[in-house]
PDB file of N, CA and C in Angstrom:
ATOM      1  N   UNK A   1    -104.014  34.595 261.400  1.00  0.00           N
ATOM      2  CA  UNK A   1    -103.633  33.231 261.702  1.00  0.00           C
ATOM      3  C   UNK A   1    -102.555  33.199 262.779  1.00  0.00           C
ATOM      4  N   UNK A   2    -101.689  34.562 262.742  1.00  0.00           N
ATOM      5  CA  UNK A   2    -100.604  34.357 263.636  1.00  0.00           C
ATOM      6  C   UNK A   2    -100.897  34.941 265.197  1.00  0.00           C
ATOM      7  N   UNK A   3    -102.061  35.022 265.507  1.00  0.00           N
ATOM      8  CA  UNK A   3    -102.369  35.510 266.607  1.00  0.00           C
ATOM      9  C   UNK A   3    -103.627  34.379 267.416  1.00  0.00           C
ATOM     10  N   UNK A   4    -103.576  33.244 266.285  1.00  0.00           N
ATOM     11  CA  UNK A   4    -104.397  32.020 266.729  1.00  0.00           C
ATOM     12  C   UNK A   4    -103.593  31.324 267.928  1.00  0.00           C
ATOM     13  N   UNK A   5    -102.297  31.129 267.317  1.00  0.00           N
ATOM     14  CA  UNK A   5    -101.348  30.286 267.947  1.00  0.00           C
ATOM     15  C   UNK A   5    -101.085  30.315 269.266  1.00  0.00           C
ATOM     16  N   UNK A   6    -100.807  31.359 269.999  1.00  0.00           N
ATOM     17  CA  UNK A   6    -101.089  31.515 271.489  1.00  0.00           C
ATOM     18  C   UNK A   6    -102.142  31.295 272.159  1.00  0.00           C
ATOM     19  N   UNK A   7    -103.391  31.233 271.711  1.00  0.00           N
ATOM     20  CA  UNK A   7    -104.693  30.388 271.833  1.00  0.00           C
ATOM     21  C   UNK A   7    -104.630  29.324 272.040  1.00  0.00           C
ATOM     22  N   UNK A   8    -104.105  28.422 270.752  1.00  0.00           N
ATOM     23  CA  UNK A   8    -104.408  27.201 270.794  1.00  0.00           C
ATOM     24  C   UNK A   8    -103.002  26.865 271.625  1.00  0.00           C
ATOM     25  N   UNK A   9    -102.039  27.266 271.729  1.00  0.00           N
ATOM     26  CA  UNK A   9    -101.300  26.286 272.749  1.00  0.00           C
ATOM     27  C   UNK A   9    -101.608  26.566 274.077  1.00  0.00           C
ATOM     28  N   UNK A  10    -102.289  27.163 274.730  1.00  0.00           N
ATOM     29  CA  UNK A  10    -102.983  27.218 276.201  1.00  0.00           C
ATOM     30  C   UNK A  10    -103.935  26.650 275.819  1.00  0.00           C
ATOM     31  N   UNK A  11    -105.087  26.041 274.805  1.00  0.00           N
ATOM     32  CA  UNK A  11    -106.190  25.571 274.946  1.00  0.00           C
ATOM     33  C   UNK A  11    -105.448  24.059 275.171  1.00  0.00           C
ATOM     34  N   UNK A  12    -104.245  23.812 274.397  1.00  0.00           N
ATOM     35  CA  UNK A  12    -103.915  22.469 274.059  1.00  0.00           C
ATOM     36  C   UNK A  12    -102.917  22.152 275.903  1.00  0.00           C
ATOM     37  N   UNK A  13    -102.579  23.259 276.398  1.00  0.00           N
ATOM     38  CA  UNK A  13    -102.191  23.282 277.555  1.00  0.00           C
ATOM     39  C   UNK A  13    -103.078  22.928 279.077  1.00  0.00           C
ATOM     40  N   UNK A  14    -104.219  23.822 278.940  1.00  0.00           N
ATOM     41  CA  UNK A  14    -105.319  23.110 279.665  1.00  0.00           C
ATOM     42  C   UNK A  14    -105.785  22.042 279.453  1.00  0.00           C
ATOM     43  N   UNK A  15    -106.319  21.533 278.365  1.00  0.00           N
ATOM     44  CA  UNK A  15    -106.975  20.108 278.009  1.00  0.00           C
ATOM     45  C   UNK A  15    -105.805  18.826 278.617  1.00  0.00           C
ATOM     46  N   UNK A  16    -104.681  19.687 278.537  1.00  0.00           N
ATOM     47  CA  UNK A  16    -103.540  18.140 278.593  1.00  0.00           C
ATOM     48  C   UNK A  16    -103.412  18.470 280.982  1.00  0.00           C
ATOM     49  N   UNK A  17    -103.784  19.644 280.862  1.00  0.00           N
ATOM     50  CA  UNK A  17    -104.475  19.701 282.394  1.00  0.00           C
ATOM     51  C   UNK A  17    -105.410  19.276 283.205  1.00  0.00           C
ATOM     52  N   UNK A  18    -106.289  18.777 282.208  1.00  0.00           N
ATOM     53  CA  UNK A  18    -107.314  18.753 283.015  1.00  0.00           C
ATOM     54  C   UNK A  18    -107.526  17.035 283.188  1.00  0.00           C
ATOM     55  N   UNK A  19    -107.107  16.684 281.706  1.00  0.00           N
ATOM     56  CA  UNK A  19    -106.309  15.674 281.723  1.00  0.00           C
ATOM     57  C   UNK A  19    -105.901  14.501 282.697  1.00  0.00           C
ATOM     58  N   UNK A  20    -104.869  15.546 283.261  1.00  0.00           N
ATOM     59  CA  UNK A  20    -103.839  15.263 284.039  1.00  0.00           C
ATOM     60  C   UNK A  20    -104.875  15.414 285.840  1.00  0.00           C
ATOM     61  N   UNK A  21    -105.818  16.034 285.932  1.00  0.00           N
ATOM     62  CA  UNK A  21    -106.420  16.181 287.070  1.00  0.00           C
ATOM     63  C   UNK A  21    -107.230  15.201 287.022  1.00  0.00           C
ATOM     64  N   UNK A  22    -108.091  14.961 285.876  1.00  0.00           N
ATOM     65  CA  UNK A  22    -108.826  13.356 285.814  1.00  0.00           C
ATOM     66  C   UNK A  22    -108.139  12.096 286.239  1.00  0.00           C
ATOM     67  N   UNK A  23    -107.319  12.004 285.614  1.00  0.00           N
ATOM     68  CA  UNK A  23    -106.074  10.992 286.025  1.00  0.00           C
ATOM     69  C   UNK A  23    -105.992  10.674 287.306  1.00  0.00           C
ATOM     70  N   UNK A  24    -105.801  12.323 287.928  1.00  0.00           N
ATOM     71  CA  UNK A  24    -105.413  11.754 289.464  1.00  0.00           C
ATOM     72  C   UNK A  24    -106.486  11.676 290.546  1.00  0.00           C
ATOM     73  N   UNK A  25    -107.822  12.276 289.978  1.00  0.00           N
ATOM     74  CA  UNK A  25    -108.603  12.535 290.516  1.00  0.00           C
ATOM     75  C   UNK A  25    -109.546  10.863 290.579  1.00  0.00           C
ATOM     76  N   UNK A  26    -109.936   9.761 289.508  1.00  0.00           N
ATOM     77  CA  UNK A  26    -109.698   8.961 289.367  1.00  0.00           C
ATOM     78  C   UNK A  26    -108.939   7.931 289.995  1.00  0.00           C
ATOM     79  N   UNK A  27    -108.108   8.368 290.094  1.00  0.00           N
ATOM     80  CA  UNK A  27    -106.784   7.268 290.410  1.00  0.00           C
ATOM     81  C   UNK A  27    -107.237   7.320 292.099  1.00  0.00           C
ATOM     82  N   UNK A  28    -106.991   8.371 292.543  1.00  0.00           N
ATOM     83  CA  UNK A  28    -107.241   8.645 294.003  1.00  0.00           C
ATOM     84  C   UNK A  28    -108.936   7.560 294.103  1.00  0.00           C
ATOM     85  N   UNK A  29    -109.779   7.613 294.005  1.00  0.00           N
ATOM     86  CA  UNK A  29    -111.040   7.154 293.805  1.00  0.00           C
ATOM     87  C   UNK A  29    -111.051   5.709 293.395  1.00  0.00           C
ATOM     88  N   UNK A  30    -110.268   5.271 292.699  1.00  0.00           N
ATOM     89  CA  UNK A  30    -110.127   3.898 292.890  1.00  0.00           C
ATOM     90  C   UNK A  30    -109.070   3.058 293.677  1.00  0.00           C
ATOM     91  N   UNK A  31    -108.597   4.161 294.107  1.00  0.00           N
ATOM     92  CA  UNK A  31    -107.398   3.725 295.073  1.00  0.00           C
ATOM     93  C   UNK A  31    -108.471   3.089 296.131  1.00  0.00           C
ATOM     94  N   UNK A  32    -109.444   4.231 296.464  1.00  0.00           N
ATOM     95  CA  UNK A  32    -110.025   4.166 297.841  1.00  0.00           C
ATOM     96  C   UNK A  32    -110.884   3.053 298.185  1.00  0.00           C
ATOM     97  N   UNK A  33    -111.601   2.848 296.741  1.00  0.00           N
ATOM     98  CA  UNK A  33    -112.501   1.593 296.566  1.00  0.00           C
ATOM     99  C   UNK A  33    -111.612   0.871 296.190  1.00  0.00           C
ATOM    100  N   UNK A  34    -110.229   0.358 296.870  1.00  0.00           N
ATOM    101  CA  UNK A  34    -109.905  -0.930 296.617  1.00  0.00           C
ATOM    102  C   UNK A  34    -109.722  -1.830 295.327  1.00  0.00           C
ATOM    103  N   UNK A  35    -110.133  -0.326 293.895  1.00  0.00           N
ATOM    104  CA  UNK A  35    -109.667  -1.385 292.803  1.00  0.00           C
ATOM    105  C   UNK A  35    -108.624  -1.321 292.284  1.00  0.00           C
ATOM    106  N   UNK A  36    -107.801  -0.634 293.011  1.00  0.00           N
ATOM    107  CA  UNK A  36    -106.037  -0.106 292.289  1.00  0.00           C
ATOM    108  C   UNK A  36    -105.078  -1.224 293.638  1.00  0.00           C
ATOM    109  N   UNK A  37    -104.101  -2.112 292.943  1.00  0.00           N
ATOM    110  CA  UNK A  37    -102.967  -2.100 294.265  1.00  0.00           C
ATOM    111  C   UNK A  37    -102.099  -0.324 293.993  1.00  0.00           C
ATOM    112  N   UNK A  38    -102.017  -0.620 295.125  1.00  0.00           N
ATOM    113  CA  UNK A  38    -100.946   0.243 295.707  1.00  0.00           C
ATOM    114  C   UNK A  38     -99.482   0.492 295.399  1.00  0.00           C
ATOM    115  N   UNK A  39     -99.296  -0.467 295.207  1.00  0.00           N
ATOM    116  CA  UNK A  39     -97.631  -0.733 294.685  1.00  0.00           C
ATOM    117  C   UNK A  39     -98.044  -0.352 293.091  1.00  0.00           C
ATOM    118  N   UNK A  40     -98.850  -0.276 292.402  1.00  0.00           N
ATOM    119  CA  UNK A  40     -98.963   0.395 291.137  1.00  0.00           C
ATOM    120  C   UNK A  40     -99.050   1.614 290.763  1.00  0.00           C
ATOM    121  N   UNK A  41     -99.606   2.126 291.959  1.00  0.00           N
ATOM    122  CA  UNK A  41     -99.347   3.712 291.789  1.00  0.00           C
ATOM    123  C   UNK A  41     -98.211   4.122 292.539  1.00  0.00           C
ATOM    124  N   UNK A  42     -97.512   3.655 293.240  1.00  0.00           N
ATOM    125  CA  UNK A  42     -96.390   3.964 293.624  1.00  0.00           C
ATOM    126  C   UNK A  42     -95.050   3.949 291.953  1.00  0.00           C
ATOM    127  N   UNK A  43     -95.337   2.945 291.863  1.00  0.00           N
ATOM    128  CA  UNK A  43     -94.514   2.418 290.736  1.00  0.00           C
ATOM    129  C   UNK A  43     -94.709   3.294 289.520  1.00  0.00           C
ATOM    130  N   UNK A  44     -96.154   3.689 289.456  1.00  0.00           N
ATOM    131  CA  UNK A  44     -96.231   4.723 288.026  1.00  0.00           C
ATOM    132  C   UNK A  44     -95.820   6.387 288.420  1.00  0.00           C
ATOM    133  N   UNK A  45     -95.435   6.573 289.856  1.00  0.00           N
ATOM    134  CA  UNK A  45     -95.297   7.734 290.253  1.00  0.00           C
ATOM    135  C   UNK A  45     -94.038   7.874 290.204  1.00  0.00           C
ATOM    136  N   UNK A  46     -92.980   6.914 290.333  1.00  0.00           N
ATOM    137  CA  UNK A  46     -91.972   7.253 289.999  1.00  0.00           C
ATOM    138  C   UNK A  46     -90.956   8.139 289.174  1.00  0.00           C
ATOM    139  N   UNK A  47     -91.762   8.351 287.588  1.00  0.00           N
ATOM    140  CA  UNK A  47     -91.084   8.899 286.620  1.00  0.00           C
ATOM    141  C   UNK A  47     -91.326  10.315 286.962  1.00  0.00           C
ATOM    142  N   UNK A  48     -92.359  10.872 287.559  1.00  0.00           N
ATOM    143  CA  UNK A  48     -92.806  11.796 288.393  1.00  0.00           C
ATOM    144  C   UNK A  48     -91.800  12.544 289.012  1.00  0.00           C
ATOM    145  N   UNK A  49     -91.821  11.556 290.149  1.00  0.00           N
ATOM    146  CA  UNK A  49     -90.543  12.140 291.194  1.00  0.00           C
ATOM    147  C   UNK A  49     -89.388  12.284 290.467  1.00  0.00           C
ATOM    148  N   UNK A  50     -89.243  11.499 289.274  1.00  0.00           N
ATOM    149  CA  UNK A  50     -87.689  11.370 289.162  1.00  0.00           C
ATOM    150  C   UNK A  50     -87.444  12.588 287.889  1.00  0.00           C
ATOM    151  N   UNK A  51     -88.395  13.118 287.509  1.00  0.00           N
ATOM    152  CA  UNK A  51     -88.362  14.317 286.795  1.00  0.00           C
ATOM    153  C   UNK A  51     -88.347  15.559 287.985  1.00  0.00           C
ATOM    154  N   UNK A  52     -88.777  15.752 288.660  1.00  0.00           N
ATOM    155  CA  UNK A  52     -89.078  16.327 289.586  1.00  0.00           C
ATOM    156  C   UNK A  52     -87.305  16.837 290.165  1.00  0.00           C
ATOM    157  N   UNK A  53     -86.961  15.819 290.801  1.00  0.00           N
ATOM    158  CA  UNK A  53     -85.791  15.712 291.280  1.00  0.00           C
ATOM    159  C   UNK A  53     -84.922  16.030 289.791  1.00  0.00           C
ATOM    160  N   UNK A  54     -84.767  15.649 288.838  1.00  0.00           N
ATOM    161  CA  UNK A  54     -83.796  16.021 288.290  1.00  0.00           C
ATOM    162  C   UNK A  54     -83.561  17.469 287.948  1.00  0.00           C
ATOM    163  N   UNK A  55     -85.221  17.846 287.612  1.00  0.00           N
ATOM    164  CA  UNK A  55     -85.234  19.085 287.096  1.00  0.00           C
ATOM    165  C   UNK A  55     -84.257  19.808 287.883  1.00  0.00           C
ATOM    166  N   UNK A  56     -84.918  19.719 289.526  1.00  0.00           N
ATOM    167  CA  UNK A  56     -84.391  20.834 290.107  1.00  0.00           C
ATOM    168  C   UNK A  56     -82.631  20.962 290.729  1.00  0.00           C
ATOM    169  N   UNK A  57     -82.224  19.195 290.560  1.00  0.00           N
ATOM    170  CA  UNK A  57     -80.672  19.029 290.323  1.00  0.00           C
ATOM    171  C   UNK A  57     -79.985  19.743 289.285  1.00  0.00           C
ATOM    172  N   UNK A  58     -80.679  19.576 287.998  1.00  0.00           N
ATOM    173  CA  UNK A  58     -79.957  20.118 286.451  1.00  0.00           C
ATOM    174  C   UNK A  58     -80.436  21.726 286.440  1.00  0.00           C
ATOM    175  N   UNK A  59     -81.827  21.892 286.856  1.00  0.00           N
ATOM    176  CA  UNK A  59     -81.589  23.479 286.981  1.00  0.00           C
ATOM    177  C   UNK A  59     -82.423  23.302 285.305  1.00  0.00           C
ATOM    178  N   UNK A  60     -82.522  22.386 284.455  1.00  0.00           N
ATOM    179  CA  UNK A  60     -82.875  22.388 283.077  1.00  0.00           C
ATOM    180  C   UNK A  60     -83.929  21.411 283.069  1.00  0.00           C
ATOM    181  N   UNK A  61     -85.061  22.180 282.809  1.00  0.00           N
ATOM    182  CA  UNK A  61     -86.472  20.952 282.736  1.00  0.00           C
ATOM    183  C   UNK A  61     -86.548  20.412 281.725  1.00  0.00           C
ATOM    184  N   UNK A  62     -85.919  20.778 280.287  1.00  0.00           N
ATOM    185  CA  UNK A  62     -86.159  20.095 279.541  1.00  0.00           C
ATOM    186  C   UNK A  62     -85.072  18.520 279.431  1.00  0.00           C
ATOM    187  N   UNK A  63     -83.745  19.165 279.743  1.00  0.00           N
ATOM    188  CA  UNK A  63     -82.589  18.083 279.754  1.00  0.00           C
ATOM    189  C   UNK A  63     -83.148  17.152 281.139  1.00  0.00           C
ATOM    190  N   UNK A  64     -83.707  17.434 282.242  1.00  0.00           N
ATOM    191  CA  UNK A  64     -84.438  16.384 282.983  1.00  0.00           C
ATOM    192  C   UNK A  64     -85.549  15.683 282.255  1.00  0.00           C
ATOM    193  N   UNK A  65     -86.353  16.161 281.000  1.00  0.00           N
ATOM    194  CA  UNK A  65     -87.770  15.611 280.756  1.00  0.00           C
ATOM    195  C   UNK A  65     -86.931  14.343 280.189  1.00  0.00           C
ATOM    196  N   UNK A  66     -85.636  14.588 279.189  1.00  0.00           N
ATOM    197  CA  UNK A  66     -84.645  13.701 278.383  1.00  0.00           C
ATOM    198  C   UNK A  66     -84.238  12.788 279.315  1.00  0.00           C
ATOM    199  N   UNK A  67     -83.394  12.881 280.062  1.00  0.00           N
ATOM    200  CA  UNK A  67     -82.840  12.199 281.177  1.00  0.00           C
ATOM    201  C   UNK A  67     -83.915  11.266 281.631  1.00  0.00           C
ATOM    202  N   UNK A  68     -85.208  11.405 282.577  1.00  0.00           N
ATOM    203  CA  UNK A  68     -86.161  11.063 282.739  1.00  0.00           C
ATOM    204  C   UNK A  68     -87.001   9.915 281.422  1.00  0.00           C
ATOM    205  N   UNK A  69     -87.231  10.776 280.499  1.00  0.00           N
ATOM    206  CA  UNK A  69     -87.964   9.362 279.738  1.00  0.00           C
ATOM    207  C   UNK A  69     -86.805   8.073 279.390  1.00  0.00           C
ATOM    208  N   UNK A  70     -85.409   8.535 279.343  1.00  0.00           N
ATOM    209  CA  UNK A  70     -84.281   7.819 278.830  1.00  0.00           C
ATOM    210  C   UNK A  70     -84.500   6.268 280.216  1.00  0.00           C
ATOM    211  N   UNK A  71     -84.279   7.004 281.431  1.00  0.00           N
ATOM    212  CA  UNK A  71     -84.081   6.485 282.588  1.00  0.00           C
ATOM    213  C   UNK A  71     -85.385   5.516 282.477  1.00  0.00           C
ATOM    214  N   UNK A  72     -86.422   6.202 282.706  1.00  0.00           N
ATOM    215  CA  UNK A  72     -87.265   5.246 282.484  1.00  0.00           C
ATOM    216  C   UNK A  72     -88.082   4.229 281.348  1.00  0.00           C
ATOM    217  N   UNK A  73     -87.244   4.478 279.965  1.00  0.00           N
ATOM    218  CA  UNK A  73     -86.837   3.390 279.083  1.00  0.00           C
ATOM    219  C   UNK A  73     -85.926   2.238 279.567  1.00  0.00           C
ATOM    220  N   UNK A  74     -85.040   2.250 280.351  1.00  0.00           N
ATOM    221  CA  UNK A  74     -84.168   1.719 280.409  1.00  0.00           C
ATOM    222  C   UNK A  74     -84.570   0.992 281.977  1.00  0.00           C
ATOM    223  N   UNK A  75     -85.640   1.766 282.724  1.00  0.00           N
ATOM    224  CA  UNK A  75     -85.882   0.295 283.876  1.00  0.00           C
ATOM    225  C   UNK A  75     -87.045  -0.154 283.244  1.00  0.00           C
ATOM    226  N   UNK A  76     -87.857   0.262 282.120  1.00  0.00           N
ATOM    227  CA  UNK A  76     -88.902  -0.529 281.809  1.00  0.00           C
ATOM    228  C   UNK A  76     -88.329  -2.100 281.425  1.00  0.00           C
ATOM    229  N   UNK A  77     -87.208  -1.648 280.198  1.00  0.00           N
ATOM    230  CA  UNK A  77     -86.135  -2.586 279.545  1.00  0.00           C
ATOM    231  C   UNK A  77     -85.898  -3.726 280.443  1.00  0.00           C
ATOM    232  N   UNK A  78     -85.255  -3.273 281.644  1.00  0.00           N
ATOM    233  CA  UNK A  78     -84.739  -4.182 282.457  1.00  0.00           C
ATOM    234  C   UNK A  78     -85.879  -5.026 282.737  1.00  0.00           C
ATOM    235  N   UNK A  79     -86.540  -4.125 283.360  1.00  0.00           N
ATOM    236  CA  UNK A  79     -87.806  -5.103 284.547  1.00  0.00           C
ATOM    237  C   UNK A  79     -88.678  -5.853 283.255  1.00  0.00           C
ATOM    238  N   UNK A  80     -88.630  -5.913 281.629  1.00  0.00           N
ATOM    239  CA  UNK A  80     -89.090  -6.754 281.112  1.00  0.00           C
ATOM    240  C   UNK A  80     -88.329  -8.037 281.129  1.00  0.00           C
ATOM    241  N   UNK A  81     -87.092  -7.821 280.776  1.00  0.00           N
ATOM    242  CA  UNK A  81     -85.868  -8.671 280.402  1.00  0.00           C
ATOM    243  C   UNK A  81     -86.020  -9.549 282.042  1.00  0.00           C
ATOM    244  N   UNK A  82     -86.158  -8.935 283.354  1.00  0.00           N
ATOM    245  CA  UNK A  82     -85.863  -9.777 284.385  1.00  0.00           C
ATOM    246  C   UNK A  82     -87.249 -10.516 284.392  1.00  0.00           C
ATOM    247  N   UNK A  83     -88.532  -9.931 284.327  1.00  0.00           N
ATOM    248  CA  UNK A  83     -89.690 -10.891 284.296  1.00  0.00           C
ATOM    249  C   UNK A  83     -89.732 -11.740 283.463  1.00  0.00           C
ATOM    250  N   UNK A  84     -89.222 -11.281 282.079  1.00  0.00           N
ATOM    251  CA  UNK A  84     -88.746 -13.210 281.051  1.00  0.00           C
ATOM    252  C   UNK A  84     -87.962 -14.224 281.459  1.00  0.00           C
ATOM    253  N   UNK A  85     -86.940 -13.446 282.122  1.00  0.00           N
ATOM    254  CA  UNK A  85     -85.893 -14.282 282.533  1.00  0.00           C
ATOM    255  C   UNK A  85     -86.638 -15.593 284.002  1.00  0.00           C
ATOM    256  N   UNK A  86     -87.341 -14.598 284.830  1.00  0.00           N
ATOM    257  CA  UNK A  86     -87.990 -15.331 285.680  1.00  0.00           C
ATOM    258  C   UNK A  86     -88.962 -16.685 285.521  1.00  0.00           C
ATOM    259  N   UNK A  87     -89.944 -16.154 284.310  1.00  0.00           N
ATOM    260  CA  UNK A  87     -90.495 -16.576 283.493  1.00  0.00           C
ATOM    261  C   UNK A  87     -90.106 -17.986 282.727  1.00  0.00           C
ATOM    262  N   UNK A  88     -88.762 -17.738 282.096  1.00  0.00           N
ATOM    263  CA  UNK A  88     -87.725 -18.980 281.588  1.00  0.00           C
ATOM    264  C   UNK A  88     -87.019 -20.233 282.525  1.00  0.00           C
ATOM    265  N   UNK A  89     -87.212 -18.953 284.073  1.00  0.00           N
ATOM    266  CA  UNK A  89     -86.392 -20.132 284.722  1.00  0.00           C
ATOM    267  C   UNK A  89     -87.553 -21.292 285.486  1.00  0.00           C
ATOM    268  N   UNK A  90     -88.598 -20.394 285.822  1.00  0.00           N
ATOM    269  CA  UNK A  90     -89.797 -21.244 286.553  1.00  0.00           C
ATOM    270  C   UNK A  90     -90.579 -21.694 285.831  1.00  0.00           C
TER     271      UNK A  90
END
């Protein structure tokens, strides 16, 4: 059983890869046919970059993955709170 485990976390490592290549592979493809705006994939790429950049500021990928989902809790937060607010005033 204890020699399963290195198996399954590269199987569970690829799948969350390939995943991740559908996604963009996709994404790219409807970009092209015009059914994605633009400013949406910019906007979802963000947390991206901003892991990216921290990692290699902190030197620590995991204290960037923290930093990163925190950060982007906290402009989701906002940018809800300002679209209600917009919402309330118009």
């Amino acid at each position: 059983m204890e020699t399963m485990v290195p198996y399954t976390i590269y199987l569970v490592l690829a799948l969350v890869g390939l995943g991740l290549l559908a996604i963009v592979v996709f994404g790219i493809r409807n970009l092209a046919h015009g059914k994605v705006n633009l400013m949406t994939v910019v906007l979802s790429g963000i947390p991206i970059v901003l892991l990216g950049v921290l990692g290699f500021v902190l030197g620590d990928w995991s204290a960037a993955a923290i930093y990163t989902v925190l950060i982007a809790l906290v402009l989701a937060t906002g940018s809800l709170l300002l679209s209600g607010l917009r919402g309330i005033i118009n």
